[in-house]
Protein backbone atom coordinates (compact mmCIF):
# COMPACT_ATOMS: atom_id res chain seq x y z
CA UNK A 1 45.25 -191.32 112.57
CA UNK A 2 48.21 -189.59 111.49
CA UNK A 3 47.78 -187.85 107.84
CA UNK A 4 51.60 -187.74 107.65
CA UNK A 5 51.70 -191.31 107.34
CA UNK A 6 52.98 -193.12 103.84
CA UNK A 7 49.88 -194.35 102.30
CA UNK A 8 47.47 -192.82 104.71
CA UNK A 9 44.30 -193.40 102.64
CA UNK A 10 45.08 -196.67 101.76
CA UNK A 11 45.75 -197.68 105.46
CA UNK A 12 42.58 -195.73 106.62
CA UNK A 13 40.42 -197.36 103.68
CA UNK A 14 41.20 -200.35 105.00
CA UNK A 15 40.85 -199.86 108.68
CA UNK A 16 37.12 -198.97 107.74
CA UNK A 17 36.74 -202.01 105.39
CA UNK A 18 37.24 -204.23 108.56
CA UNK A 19 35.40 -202.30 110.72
CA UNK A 20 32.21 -202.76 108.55
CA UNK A 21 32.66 -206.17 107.57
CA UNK A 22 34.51 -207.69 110.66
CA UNK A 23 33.51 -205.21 113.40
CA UNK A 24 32.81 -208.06 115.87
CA UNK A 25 36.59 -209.41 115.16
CA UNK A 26 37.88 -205.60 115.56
CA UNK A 27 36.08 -205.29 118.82
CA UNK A 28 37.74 -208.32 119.99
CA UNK A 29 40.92 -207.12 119.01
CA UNK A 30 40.50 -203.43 120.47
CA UNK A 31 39.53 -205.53 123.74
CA UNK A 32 42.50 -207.85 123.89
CA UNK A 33 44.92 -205.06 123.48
CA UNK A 34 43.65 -202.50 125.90
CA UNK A 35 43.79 -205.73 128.64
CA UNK A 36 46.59 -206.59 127.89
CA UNK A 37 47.71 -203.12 128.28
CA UNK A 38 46.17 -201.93 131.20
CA UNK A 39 45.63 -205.28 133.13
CA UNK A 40 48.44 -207.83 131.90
CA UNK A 41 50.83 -206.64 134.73
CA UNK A 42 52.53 -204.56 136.57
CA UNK A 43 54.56 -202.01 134.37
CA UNK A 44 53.63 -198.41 134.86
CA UNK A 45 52.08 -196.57 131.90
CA UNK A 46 55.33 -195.28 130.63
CA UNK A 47 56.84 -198.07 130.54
CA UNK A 48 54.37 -199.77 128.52
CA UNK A 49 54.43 -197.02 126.08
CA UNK A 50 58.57 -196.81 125.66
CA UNK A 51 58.21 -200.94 125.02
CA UNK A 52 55.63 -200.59 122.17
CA UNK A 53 57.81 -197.47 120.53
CA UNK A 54 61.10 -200.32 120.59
CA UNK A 55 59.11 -203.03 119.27
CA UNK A 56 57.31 -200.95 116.18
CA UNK A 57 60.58 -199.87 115.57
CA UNK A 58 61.97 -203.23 115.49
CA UNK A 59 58.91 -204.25 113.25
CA UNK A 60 59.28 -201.08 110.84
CA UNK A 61 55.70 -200.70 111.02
CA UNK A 62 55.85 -196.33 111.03
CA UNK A 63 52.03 -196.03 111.71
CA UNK A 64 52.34 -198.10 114.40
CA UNK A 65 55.12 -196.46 115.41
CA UNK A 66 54.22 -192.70 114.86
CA UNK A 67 50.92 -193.88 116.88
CA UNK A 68 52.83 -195.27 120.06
CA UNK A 69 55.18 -191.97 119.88
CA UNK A 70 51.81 -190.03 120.57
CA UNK A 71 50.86 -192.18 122.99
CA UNK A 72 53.88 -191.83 125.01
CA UNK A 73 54.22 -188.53 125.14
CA UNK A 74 50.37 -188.21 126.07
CA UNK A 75 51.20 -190.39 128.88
CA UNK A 76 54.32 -188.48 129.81
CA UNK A 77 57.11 -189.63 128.59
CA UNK A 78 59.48 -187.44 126.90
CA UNK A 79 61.27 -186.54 124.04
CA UNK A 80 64.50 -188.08 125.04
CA UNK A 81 62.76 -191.20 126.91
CA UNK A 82 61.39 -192.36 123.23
CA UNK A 83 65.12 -191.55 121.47
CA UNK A 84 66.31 -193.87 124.21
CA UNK A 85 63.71 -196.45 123.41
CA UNK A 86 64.51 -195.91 119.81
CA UNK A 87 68.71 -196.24 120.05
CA UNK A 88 68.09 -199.73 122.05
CA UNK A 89 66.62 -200.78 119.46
CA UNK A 90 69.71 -200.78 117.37
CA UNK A 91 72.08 -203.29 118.61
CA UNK A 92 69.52 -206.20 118.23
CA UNK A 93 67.85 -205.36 115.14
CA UNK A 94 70.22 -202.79 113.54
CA UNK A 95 71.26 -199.64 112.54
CA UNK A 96 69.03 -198.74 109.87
CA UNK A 97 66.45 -199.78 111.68
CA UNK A 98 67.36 -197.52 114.63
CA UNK A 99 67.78 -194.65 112.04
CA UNK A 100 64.45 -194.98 110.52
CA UNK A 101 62.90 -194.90 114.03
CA UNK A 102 64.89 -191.83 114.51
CA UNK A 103 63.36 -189.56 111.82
CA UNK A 104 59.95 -190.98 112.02
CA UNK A 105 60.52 -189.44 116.11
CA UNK A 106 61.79 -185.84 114.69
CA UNK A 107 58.75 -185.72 111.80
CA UNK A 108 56.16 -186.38 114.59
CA UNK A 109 58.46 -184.03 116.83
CA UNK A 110 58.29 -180.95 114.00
CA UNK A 111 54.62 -181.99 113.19
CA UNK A 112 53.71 -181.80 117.20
């Protein structure tokens, strides 16, 4: 996880909480994601990446977001692929939440 992240500890705390109460239901979960990742079609690795920065952008969710920026880069997208990803987000779910998507890019940019 990413230290720089609002409430960190709090969101960490309670990762762990339902790993060691629920860890059957967070295996399941871990499971259904990476399928429907890497088996629910045909869009190239990028492009899976660059959809999940737009939509936890559109959701405001910054860990989730500062999380998929890693992962796209690691999977080779770059800089400017994500700020593209980022601006399309702002004519269908507005410019403040196209903004905020913006600087949470630059800090994991500068922190990178």
């Amino acid at each position: 996880m990413d230290e720089n992240i609002k409430n960190y500890p709090l969101i960490e705390g309670n990762l762990s909480y339902l790993i060691e109460n629920h860890s059957e239901i967070y295996e399941a979960y871990q499971n259904y994601g990476k399928l429907v990742h890497e088996k629910g079609g045909p869009l190239e690795e990028k492009t899976r990446w660059l959809i999940k920065v737009a939509l936890s952008t559109e959701c405001k969710n910054e860990y989730s977001l500062r999380t998929h920026i890693l992962k796209a880069l690691k999977s080779g997208c770059t800089k400017e692929e994500i700020e593209h990803a980022i601006l399309l987000v702002g004519p269908t779910s507005g410019f403040p939440t196209m903004m905020r998507g913006l600087l949470v890019l630059r800090e994991v940019m500068e922190s990178e």
